[in-house]
C-alpha atoms as a PDB file:
ATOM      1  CA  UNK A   1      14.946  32.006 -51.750  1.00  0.00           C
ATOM      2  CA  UNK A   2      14.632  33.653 -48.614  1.00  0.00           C
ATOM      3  CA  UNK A   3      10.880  33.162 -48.035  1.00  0.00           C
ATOM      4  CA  UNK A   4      11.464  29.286 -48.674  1.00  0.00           C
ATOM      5  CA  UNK A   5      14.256  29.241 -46.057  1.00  0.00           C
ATOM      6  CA  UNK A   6      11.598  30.888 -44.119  1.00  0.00           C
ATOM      7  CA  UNK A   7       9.337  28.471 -44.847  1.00  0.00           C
ATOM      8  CA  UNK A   8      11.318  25.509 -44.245  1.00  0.00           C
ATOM      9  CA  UNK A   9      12.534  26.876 -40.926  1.00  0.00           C
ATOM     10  CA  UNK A  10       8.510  27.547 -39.636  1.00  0.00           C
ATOM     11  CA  UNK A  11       8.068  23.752 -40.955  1.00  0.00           C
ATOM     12  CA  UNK A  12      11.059  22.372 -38.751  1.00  0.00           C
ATOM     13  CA  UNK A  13       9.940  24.060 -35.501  1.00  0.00           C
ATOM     14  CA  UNK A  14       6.647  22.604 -35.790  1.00  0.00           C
ATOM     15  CA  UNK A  15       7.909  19.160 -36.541  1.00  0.00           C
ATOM     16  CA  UNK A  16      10.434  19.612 -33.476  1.00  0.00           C
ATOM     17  CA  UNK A  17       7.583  21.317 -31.236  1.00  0.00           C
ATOM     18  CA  UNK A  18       5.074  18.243 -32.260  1.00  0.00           C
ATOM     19  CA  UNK A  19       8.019  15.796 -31.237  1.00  0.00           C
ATOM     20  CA  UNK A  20       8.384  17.621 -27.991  1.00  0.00           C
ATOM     21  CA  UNK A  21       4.838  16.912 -27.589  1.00  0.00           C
ATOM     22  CA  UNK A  22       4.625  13.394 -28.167  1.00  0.00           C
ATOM     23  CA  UNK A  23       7.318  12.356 -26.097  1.00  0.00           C
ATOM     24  CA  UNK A  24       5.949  14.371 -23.114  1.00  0.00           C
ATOM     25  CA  UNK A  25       2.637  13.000 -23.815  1.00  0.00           C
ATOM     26  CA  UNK A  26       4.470   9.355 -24.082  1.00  0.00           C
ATOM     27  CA  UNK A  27       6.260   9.488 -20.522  1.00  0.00           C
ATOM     28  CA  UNK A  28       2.404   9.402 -19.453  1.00  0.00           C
ATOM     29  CA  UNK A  29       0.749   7.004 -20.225  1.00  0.00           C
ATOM     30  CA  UNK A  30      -2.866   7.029 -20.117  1.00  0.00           C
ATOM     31  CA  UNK A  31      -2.810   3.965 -17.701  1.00  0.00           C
ATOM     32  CA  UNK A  32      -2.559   5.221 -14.770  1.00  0.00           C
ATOM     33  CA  UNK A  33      -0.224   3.397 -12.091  1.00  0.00           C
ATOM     34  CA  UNK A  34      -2.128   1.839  -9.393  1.00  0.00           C
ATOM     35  CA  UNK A  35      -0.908   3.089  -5.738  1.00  0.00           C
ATOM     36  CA  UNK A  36      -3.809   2.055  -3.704  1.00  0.00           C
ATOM     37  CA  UNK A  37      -1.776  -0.714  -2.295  1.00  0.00           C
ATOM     38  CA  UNK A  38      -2.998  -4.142  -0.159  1.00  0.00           C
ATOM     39  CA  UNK A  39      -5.389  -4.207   2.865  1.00  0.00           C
ATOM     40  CA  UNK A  40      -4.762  -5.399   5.912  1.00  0.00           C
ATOM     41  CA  UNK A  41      -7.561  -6.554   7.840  1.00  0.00           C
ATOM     42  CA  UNK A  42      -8.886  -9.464  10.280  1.00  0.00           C
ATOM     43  CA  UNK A  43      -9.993  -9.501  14.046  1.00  0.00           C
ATOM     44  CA  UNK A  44      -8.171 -10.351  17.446  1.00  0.00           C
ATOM     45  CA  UNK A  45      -9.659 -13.208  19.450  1.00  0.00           C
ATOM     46  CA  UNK A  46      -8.882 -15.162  22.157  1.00  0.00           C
ATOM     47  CA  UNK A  47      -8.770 -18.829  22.395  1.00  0.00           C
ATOM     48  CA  UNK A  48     -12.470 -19.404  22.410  1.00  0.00           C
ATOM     49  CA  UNK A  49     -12.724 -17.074  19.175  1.00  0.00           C
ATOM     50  CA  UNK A  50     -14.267 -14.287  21.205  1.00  0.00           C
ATOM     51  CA  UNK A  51     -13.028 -11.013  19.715  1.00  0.00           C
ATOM     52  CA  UNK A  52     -11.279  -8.459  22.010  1.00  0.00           C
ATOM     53  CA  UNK A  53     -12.088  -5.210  21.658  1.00  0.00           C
ATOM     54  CA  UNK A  54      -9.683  -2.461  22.485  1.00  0.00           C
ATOM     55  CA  UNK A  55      -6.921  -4.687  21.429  1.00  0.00           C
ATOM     56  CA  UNK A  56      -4.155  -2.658  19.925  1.00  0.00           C
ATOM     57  CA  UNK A  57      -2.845  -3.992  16.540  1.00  0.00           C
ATOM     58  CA  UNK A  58       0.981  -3.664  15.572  1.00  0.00           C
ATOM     59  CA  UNK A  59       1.890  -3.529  12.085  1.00  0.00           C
ATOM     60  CA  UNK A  60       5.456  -2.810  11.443  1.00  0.00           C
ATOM     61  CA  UNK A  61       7.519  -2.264   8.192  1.00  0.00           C
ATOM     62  CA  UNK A  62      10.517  -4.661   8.224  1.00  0.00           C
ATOM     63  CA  UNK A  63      12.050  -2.123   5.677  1.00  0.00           C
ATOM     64  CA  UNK A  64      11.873   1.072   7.514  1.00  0.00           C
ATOM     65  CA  UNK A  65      10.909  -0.492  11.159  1.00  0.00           C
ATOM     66  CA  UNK A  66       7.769   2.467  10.858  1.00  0.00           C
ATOM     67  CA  UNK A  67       5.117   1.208  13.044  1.00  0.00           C
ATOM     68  CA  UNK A  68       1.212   1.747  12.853  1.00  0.00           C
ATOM     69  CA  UNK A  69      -1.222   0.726  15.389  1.00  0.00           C
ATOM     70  CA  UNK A  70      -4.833   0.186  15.654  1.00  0.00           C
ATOM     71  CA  UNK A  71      -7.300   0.697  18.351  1.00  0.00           C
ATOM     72  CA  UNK A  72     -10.125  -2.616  17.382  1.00  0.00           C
ATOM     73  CA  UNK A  73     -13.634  -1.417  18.249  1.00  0.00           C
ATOM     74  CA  UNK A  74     -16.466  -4.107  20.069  1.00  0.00           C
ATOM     75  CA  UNK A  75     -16.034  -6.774  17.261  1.00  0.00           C
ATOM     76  CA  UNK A  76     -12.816  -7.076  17.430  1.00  0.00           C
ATOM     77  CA  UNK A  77     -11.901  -5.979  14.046  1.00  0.00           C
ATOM     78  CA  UNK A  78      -9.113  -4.147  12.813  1.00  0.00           C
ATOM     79  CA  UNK A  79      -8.001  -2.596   8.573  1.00  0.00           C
ATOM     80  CA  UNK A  80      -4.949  -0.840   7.404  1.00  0.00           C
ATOM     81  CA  UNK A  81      -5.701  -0.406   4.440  1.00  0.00           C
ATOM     82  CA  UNK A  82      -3.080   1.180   1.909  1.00  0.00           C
ATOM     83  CA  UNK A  83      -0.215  -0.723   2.369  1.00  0.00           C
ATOM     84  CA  UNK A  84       2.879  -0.987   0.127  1.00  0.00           C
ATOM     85  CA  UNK A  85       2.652  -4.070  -1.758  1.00  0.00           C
ATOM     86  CA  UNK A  86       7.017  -3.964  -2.095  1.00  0.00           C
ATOM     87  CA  UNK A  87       7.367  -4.291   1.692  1.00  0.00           C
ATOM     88  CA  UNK A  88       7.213  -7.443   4.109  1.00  0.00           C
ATOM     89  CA  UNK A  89       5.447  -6.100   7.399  1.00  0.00           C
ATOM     90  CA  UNK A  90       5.087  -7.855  10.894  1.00  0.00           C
ATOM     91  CA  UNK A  91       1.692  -7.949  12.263  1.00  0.00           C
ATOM     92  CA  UNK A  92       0.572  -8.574  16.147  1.00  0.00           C
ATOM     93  CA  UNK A  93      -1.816  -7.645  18.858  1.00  0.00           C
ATOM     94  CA  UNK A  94      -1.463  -7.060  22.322  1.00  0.00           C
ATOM     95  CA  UNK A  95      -4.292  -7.034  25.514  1.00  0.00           C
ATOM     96  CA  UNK A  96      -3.897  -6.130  28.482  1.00  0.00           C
ATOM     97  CA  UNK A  97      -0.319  -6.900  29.105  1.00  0.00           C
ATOM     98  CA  UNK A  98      -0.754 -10.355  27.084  1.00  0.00           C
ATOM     99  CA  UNK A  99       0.382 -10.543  22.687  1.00  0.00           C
ATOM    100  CA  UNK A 100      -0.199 -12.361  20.333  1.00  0.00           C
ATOM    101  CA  UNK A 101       1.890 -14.579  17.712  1.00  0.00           C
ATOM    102  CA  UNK A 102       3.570 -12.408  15.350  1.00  0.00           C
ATOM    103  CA  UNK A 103       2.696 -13.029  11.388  1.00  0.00           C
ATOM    104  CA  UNK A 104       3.818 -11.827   8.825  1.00  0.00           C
ATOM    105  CA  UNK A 105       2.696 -10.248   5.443  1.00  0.00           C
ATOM    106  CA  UNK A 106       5.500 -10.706   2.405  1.00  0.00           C
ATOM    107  CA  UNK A 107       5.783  -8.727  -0.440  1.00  0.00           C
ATOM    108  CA  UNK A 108       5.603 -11.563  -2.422  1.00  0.00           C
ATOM    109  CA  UNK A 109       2.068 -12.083  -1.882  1.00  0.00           C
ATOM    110  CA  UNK A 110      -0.008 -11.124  -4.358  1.00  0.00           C
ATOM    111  CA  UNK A 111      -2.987 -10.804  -2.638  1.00  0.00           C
ATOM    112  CA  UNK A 112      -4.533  -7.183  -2.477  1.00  0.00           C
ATOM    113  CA  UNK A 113      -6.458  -8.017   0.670  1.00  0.00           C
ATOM    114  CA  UNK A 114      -4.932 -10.308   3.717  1.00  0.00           C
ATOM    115  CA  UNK A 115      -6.935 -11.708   6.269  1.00  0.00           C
ATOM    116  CA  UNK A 116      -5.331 -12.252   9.439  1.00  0.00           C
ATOM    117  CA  UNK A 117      -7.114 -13.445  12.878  1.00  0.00           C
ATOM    118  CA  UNK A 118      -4.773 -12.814  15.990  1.00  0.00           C
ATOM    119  CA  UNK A 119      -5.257 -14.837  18.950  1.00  0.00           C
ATOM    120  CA  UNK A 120      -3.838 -13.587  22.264  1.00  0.00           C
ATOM    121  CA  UNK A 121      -2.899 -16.085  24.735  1.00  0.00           C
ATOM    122  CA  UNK A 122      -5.029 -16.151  28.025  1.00  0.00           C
ATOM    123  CA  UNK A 123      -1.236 -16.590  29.761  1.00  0.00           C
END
């Protein structure tokens, strides 16, 4: 009698330790969530389409009002890539004391990759 309680006892700790198992093993999933985010990217031009380079680019998250900036190179191009896909964020440029018109990216869009040309102003 005692060697079958024994028995049944080793039996119900292995169920319960193979149920411990699965539901760990459940709360991750093999898919694996995708945090890479959206990318950000386009050039800065002026009003003839001639790109500006070191332009500074402004992107700012409405949520948290964090900014990140950008330094464009000779083309005129600028990335930031890795950006939260549940966040609106305000993009401009500024050169040399003149800015551009502020756009924005919404969360809303689904796109993974936004392309945005900023034109400063000759004024």
């Amino acid at each position: 009698m005692n060697r079958q309680r024994s028995v049944i006892k080793a039996v119900t700790v292995a169920c319960a330790l193979l149920l411990a198992l699965g539901a760990v093993s459940g709360a991750s999933p093999d898919k694996k969530e995708k945090t890479v985010g959206r990318l950000l990217f386009g050039k800065v031009l002026d009003p003839q389409d001639n790109p500006l380079p070191d332009a500074v680019v402004y992107v700012t998250n409405t949520r948290t009002r964090a900014v990140k900036t950008y330094i464009v190179g000779p083309d005129g191009a600028y990335r930031f890539p890795a950006l939260s896909t549940a966040v609106d964020y305000e993009v401009y440029a500024q050169y040399k004391g003149r800015k551009s018109d502020t756009k924005s990216v919404s969360q809303f869009d689904e796109r993974s990759q936004v392309y945005l040309d900023l034109k400063v102003s000759d004024k």
